[in-house]
PDB file of N, CA and C in Angstrom:
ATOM      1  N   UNK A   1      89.549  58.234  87.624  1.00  0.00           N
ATOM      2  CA  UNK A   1      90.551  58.914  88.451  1.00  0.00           C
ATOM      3  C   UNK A   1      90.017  59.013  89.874  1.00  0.00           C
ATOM      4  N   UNK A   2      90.693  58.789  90.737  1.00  0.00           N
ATOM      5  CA  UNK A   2      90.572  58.631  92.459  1.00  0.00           C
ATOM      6  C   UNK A   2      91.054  59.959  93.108  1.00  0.00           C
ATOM      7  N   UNK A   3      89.742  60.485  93.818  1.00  0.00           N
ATOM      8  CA  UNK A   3      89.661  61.665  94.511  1.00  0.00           C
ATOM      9  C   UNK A   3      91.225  61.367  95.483  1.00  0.00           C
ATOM     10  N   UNK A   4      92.060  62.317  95.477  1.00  0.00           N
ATOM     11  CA  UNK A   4      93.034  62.273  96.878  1.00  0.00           C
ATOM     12  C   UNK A   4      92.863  62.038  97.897  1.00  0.00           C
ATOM     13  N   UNK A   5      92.922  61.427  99.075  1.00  0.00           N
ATOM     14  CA  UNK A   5      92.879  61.574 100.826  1.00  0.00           C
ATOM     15  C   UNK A   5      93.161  62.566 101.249  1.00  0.00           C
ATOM     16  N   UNK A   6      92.718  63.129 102.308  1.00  0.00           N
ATOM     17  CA  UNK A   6      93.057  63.759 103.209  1.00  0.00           C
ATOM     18  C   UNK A   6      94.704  63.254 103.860  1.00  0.00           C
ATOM     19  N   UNK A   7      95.508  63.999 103.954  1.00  0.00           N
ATOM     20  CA  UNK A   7      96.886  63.649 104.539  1.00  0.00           C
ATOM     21  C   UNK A   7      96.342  63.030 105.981  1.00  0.00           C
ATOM     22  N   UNK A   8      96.678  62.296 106.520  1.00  0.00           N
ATOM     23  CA  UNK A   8      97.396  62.611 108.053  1.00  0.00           C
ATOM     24  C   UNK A   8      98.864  62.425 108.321  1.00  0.00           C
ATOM     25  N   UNK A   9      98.844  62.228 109.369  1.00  0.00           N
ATOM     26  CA  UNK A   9     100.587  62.438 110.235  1.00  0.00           C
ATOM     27  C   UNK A   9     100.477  61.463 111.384  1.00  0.00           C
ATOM     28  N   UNK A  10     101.775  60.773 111.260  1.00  0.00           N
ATOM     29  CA  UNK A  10     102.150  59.513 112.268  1.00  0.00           C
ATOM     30  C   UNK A  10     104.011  59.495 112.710  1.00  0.00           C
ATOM     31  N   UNK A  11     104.077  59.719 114.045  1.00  0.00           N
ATOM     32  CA  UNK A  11     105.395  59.416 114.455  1.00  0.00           C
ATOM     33  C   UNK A  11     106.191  58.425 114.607  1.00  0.00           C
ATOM     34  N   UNK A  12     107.099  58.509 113.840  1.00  0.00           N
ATOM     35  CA  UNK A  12     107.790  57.062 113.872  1.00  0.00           C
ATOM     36  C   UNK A  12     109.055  57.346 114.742  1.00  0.00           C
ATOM     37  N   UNK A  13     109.359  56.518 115.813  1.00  0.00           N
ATOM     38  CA  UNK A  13     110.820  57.427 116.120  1.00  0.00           C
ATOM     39  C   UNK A  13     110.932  58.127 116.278  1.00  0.00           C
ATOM     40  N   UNK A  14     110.232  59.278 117.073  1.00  0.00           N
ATOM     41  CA  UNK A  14     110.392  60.716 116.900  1.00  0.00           C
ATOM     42  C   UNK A  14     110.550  61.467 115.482  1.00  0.00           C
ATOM     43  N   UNK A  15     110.015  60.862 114.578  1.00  0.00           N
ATOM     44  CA  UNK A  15     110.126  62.030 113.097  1.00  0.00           C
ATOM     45  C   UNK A  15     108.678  61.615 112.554  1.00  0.00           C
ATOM     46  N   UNK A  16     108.181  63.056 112.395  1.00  0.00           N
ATOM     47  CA  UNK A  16     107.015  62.742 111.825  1.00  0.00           C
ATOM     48  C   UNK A  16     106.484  62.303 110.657  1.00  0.00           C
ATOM     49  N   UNK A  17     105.501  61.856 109.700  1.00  0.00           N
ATOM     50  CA  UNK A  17     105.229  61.177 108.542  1.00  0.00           C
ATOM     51  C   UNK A  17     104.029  61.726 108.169  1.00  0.00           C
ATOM     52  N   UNK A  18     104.173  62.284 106.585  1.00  0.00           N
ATOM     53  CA  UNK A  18     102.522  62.147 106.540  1.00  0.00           C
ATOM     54  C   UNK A  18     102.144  61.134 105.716  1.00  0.00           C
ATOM     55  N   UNK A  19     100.974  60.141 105.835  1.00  0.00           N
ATOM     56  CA  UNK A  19     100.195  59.064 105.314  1.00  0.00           C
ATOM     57  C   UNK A  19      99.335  59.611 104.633  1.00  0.00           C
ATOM     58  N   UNK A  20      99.171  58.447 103.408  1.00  0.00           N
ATOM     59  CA  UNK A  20      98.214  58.502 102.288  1.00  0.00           C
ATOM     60  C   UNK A  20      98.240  57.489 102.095  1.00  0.00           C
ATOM     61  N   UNK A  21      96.613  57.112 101.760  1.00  0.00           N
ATOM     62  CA  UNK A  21      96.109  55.491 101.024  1.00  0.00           C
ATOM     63  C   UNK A  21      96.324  55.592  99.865  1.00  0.00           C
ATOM     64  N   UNK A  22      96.917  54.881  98.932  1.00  0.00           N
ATOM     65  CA  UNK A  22      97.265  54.745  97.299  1.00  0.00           C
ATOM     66  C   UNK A  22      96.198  53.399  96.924  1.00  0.00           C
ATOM     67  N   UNK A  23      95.127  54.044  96.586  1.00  0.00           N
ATOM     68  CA  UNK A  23      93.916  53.258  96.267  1.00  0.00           C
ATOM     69  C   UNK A  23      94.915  52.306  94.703  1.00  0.00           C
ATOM     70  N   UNK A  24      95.446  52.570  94.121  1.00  0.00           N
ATOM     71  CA  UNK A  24      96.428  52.070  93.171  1.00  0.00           C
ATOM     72  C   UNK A  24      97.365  50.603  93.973  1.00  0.00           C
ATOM     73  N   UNK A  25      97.671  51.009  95.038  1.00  0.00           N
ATOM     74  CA  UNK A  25      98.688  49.998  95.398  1.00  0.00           C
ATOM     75  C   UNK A  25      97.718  49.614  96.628  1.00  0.00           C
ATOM     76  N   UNK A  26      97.058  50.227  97.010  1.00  0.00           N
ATOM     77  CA  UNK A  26      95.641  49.086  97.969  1.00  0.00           C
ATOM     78  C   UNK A  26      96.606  49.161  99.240  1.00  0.00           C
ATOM     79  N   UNK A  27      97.156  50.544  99.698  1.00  0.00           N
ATOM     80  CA  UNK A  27      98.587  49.993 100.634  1.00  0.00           C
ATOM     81  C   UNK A  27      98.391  51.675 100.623  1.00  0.00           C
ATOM     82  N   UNK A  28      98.640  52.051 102.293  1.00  0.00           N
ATOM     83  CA  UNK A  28      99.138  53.184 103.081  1.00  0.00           C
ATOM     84  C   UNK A  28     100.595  53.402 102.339  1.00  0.00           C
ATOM     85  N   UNK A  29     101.238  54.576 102.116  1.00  0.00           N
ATOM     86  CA  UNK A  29     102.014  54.942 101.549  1.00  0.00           C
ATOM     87  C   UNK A  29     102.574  56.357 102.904  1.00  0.00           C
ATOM     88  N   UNK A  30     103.732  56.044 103.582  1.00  0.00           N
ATOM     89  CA  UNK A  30     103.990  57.024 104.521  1.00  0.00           C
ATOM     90  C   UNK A  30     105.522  57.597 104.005  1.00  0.00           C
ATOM     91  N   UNK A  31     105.515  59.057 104.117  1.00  0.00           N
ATOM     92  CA  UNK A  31     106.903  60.186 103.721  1.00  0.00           C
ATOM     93  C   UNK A  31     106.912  60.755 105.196  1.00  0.00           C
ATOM     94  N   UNK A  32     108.121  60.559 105.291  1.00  0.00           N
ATOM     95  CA  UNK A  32     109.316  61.422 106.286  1.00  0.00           C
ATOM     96  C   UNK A  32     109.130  63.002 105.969  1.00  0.00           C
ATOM     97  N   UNK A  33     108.770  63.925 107.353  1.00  0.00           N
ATOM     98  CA  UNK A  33     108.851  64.956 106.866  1.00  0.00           C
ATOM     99  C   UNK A  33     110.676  65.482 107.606  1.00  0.00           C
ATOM    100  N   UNK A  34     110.812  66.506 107.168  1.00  0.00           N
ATOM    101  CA  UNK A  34     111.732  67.198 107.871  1.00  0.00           C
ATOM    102  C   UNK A  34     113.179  66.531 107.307  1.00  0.00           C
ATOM    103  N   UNK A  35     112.958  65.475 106.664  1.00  0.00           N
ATOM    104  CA  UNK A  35     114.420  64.958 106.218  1.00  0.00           C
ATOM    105  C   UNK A  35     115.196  65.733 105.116  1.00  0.00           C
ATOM    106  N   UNK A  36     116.341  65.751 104.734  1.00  0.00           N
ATOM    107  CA  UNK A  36     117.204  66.299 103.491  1.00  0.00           C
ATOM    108  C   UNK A  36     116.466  65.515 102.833  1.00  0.00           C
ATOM    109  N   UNK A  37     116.560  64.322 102.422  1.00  0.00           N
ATOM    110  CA  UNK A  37     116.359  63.696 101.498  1.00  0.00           C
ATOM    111  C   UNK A  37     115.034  63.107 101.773  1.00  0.00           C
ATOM    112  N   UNK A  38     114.471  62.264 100.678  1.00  0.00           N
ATOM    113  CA  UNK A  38     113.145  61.160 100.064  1.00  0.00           C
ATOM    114  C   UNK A  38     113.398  60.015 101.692  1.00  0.00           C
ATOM    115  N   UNK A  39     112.526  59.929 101.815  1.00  0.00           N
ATOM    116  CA  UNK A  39     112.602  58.617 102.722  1.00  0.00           C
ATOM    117  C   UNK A  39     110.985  58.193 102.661  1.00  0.00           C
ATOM    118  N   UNK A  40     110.342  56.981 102.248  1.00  0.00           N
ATOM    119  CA  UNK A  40     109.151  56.641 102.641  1.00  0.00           C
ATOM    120  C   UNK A  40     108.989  55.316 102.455  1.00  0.00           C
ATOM    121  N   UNK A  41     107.782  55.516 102.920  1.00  0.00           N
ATOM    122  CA  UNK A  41     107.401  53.474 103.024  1.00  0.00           C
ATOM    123  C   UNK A  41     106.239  52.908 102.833  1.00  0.00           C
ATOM    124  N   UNK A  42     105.807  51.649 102.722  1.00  0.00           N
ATOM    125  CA  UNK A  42     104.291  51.182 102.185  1.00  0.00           C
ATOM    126  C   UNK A  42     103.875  50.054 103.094  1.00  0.00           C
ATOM    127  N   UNK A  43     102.808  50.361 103.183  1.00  0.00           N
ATOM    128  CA  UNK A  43     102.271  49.030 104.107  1.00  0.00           C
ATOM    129  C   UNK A  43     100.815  48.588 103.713  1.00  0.00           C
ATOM    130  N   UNK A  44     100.281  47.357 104.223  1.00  0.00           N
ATOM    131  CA  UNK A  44      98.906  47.549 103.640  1.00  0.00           C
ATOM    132  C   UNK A  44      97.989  47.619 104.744  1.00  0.00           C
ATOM    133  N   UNK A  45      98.626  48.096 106.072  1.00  0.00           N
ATOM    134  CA  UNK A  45      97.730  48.577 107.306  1.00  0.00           C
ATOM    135  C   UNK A  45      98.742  49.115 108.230  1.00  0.00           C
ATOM    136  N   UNK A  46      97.774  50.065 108.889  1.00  0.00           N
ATOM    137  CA  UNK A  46      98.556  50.918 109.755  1.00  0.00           C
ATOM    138  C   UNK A  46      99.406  50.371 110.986  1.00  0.00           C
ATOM    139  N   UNK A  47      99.393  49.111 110.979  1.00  0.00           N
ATOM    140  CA  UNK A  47      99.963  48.474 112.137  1.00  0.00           C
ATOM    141  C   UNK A  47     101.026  47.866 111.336  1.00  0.00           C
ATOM    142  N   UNK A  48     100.936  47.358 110.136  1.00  0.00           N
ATOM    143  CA  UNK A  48     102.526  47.552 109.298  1.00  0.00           C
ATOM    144  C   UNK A  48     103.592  49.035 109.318  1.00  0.00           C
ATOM    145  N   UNK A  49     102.723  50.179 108.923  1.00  0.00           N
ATOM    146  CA  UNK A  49     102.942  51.400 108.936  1.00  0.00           C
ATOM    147  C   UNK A  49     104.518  51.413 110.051  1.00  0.00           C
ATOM    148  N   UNK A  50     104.304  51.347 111.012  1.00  0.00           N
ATOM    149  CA  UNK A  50     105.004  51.467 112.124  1.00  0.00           C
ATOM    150  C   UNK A  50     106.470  50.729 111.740  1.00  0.00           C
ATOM    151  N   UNK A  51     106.077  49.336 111.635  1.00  0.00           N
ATOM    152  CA  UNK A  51     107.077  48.800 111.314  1.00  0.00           C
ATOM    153  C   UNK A  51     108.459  48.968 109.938  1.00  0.00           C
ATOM    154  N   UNK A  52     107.652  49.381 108.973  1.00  0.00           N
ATOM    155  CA  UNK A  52     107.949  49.539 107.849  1.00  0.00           C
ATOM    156  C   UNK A  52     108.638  50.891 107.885  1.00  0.00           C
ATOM    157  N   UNK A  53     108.212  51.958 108.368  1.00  0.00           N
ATOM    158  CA  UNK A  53     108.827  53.306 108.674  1.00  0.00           C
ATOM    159  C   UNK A  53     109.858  53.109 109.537  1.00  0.00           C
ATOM    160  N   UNK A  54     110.312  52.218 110.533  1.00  0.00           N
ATOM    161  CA  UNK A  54     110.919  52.374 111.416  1.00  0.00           C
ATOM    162  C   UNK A  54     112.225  51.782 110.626  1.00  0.00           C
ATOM    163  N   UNK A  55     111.821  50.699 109.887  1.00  0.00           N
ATOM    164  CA  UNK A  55     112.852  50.154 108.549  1.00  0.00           C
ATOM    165  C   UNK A  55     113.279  51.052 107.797  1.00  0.00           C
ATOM    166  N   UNK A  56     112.588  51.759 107.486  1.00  0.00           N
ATOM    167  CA  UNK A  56     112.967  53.290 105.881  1.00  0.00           C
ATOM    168  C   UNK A  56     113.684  54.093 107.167  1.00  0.00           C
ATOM    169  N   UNK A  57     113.224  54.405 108.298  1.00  0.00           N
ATOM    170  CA  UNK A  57     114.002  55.695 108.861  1.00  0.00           C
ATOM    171  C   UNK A  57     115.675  55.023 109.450  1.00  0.00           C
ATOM    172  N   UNK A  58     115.469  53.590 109.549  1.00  0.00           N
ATOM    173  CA  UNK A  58     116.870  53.617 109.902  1.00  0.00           C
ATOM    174  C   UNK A  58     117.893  53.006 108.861  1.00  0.00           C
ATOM    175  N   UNK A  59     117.171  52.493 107.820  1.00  0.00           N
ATOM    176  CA  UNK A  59     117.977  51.965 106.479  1.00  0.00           C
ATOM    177  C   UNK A  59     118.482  54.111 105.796  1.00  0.00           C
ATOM    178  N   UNK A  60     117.916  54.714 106.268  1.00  0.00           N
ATOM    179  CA  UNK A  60     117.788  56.433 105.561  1.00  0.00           C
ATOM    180  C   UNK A  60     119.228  56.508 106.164  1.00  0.00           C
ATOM    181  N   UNK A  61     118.830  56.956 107.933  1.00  0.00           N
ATOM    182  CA  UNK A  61     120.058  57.404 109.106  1.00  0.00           C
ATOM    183  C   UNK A  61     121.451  56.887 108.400  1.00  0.00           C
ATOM    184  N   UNK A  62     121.437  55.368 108.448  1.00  0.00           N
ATOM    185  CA  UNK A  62     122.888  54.504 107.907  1.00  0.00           C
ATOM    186  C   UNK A  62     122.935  54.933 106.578  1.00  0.00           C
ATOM    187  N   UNK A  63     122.423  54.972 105.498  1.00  0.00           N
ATOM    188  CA  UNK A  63     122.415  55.572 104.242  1.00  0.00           C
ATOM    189  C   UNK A  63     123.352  56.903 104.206  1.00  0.00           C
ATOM    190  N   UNK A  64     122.950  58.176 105.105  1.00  0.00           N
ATOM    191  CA  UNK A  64     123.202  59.585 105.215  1.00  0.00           C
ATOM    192  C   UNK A  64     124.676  59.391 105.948  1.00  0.00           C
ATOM    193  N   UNK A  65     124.777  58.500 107.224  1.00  0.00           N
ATOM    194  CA  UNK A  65     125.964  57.959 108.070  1.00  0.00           C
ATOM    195  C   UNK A  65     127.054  57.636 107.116  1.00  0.00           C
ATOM    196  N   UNK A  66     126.545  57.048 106.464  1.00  0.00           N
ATOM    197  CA  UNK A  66     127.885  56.210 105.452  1.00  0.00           C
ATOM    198  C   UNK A  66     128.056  57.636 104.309  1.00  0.00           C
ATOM    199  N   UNK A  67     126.953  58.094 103.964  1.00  0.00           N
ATOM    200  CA  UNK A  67     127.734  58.985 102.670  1.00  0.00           C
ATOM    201  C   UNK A  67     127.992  60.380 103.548  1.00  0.00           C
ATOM    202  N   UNK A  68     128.305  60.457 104.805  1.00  0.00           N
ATOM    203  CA  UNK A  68     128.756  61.639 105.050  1.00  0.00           C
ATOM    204  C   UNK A  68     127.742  62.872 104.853  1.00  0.00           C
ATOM    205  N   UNK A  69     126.226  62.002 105.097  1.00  0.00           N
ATOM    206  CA  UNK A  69     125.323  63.643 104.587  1.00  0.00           C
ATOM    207  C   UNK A  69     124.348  63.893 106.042  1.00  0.00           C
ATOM    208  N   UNK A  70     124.408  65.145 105.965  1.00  0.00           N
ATOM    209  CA  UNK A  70     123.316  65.459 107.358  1.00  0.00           C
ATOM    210  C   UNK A  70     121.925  65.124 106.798  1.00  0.00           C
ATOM    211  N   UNK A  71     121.464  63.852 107.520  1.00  0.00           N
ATOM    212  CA  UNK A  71     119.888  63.375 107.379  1.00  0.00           C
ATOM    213  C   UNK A  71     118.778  64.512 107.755  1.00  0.00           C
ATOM    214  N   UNK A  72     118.876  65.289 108.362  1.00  0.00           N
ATOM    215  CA  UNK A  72     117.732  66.622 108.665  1.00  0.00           C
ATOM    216  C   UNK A  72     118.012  67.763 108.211  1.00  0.00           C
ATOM    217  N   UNK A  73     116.854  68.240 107.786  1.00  0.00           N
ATOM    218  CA  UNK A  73     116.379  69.250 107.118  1.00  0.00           C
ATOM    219  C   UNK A  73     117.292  70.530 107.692  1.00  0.00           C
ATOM    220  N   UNK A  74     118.159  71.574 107.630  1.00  0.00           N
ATOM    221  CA  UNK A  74     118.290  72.342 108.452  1.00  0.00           C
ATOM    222  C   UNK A  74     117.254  73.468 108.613  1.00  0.00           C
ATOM    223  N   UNK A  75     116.801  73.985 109.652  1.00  0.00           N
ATOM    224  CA  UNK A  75     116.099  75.350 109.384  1.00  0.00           C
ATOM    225  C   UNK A  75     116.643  76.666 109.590  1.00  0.00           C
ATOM    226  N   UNK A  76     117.129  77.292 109.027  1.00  0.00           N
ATOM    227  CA  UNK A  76     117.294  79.137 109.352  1.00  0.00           C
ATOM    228  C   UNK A  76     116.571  79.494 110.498  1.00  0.00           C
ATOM    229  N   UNK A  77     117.354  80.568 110.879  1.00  0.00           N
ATOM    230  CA  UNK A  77     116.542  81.630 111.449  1.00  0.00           C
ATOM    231  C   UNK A  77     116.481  82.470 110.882  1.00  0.00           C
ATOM    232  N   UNK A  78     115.042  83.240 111.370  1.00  0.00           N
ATOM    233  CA  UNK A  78     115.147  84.348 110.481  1.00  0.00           C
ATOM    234  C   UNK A  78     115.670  85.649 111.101  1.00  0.00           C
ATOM    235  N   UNK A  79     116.143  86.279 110.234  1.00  0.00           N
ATOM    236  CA  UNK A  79     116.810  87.566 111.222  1.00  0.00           C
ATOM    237  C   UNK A  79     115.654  88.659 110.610  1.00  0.00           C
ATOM    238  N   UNK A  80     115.688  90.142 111.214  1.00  0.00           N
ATOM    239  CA  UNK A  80     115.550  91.010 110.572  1.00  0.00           C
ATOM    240  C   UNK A  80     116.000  91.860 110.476  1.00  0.00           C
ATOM    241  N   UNK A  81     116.269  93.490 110.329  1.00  0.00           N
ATOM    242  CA  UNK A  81     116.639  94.711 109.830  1.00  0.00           C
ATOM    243  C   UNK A  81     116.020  95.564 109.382  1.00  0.00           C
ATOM    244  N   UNK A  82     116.076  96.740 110.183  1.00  0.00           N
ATOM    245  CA  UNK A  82     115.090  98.471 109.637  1.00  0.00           C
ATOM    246  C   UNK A  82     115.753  98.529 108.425  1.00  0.00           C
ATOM    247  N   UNK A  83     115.273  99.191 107.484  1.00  0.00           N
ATOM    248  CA  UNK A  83     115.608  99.660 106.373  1.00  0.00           C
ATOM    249  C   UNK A  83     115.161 101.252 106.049  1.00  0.00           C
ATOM    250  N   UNK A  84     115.315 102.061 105.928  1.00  0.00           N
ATOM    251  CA  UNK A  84     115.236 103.399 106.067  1.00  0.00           C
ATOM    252  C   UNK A  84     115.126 103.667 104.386  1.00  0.00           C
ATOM    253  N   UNK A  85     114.366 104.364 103.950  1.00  0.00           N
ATOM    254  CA  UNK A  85     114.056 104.457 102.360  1.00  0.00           C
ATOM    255  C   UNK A  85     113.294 105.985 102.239  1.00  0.00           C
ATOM    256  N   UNK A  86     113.190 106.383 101.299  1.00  0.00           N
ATOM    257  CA  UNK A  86     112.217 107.678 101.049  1.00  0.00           C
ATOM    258  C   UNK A  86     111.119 107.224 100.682  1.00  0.00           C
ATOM    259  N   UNK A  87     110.085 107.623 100.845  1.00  0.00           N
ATOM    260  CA  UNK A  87     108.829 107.319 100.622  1.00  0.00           C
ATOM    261  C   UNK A  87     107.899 107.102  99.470  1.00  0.00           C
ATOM    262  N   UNK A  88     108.748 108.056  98.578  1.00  0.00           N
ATOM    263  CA  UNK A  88     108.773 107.373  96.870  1.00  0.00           C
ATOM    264  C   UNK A  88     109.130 106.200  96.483  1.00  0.00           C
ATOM    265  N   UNK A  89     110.694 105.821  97.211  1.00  0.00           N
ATOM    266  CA  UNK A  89     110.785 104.603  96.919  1.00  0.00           C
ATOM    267  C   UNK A  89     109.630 103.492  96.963  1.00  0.00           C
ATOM    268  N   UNK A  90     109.289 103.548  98.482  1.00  0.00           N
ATOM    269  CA  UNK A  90     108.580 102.843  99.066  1.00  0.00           C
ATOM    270  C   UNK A  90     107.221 101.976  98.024  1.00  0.00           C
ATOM    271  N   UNK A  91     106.608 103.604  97.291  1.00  0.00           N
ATOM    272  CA  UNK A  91     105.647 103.691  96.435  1.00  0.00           C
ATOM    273  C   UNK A  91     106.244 102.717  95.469  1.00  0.00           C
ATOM    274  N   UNK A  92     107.444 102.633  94.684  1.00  0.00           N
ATOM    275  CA  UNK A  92     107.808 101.548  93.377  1.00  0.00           C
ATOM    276  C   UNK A  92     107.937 100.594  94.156  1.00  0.00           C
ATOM    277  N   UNK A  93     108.693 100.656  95.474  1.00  0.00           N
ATOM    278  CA  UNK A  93     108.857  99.250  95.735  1.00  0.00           C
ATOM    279  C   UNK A  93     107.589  98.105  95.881  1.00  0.00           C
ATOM    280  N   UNK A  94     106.579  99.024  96.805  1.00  0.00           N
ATOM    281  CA  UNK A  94     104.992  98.086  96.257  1.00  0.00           C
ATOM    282  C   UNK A  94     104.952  97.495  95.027  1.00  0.00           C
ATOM    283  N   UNK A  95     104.547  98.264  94.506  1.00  0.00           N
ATOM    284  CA  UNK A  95     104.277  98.575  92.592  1.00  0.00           C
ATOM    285  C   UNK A  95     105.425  97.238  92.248  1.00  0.00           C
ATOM    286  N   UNK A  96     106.140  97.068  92.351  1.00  0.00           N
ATOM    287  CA  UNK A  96     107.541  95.942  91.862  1.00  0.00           C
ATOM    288  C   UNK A  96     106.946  94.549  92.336  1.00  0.00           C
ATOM    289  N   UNK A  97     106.762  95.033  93.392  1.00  0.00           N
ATOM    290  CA  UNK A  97     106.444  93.562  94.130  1.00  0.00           C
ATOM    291  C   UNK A  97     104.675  92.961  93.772  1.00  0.00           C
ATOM    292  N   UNK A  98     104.399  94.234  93.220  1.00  0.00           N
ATOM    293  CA  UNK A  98     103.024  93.489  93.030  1.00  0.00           C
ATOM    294  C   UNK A  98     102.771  92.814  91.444  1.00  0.00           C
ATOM    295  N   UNK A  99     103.666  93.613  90.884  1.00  0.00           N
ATOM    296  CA  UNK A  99     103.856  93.080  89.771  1.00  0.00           C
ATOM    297  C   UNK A  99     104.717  91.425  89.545  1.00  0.00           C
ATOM    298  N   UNK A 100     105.536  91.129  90.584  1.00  0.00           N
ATOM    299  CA  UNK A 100     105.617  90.338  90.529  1.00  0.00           C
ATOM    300  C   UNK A 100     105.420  89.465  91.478  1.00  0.00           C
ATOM    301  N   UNK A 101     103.827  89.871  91.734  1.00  0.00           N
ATOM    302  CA  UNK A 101     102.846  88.560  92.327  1.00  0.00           C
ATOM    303  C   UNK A 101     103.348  88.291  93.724  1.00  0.00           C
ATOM    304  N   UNK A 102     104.103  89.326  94.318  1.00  0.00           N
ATOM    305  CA  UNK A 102     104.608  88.854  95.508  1.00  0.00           C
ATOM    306  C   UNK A 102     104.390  89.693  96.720  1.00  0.00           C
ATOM    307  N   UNK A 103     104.965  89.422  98.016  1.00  0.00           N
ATOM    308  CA  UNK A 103     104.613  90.380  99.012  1.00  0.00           C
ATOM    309  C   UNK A 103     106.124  90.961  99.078  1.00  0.00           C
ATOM    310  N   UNK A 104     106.038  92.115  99.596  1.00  0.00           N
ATOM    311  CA  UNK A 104     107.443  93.512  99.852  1.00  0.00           C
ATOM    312  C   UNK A 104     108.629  92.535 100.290  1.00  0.00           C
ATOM    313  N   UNK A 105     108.353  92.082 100.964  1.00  0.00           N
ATOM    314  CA  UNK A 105     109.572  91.400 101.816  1.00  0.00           C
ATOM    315  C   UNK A 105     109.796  90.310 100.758  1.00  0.00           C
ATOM    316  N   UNK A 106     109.552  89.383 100.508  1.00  0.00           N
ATOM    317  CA  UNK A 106     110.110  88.359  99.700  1.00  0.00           C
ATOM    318  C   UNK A 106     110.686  89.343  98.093  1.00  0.00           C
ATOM    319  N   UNK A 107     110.289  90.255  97.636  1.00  0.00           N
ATOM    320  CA  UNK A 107     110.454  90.665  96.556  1.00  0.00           C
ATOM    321  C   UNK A 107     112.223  91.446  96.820  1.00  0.00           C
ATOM    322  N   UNK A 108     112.283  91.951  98.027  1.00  0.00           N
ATOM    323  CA  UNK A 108     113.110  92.783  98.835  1.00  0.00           C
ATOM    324  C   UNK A 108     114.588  91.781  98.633  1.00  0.00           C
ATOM    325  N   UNK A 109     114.154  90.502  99.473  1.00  0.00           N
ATOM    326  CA  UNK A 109     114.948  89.087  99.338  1.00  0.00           C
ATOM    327  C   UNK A 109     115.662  88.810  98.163  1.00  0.00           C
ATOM    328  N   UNK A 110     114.146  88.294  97.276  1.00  0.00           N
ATOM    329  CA  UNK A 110     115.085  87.972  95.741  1.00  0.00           C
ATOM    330  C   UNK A 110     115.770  88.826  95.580  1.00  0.00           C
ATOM    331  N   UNK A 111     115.513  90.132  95.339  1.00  0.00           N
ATOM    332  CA  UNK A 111     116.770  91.435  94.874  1.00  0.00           C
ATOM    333  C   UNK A 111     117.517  91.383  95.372  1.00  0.00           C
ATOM    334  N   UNK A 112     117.877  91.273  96.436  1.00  0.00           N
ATOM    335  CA  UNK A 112     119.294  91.111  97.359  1.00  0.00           C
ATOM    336  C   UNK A 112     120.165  89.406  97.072  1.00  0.00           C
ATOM    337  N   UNK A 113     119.048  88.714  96.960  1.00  0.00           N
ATOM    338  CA  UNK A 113     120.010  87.326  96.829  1.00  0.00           C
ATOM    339  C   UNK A 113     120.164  87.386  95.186  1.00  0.00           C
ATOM    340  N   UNK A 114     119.688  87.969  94.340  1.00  0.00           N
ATOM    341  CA  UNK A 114     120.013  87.883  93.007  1.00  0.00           C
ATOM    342  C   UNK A 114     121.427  89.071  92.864  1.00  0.00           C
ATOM    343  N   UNK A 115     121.475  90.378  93.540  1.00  0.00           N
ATOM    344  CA  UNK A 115     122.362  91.159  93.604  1.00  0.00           C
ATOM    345  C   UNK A 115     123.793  90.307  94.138  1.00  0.00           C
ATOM    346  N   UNK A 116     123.654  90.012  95.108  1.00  0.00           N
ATOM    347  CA  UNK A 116     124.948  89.267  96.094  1.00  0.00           C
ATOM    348  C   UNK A 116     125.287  87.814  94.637  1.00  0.00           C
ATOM    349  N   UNK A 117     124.630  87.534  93.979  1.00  0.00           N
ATOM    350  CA  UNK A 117     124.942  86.251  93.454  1.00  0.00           C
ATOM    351  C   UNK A 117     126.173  87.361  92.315  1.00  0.00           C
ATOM    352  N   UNK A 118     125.926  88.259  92.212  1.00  0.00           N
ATOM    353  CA  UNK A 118     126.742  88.600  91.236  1.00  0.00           C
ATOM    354  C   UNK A 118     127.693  89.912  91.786  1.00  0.00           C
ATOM    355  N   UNK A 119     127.887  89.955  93.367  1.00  0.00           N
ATOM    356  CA  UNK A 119     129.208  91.057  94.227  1.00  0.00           C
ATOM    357  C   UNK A 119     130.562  90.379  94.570  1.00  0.00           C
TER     358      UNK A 119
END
């Protein structure tokens, strides 16, 4: 079994990639970050790399073009909000969240997006 590489990152087109050698296929293996979907490509040197990505990112674009899908990732913003509680609460609400392995705020989240899935 073959220790992993270290990632790096290469711009193709303005979208970034991270690279890995696939000691298996003897060939650089580069993924699209930031896309909705899978997009990647293989080369067996980094001066293919370029070329070959620039093929996957625009065979992807026309792919997403034709089926009507947004090719990038969207990102949120995040908002926030005071929340005003009694101080007991506060005490279970730790206690909840630690129990389930998590920090206050994400535990806070699920409860609210699991509540709203069913208002």
């Amino acid at each position: 079994m073959s220790k992993p590489s270290t990632p790096n990152t290469i711009d193709i087109a303005g979208q970034p990639a991270i690279i890995n050698y696939v000691p298996e296929l003897g060939a650089f293996r580069g993924k699209f970050l930031g896309l909705s979907g899978y997009c990647d490509f293989v080369s067996d040197s980094i001066q293919g790399l370029q070329k070959e990505g620039e093929i996957s990112l625009r065979e992807y674009l026309e792919d997403c073009s034709a089926a009507g899908i947004e090719p990038y990732a969207r990102q949120e913003k995040v908002k926030t909000f005071t929340l005003r509680y009694p101080e007991s609460f506060g005490e279970r609400l730790n206690q909840a969240a630690a129990e389930h392995e998590t920090s206050v705020n994400t535990f806070i989240i699920e409860t609210l997006n699991e509540r709203m899935k069913h208002a």
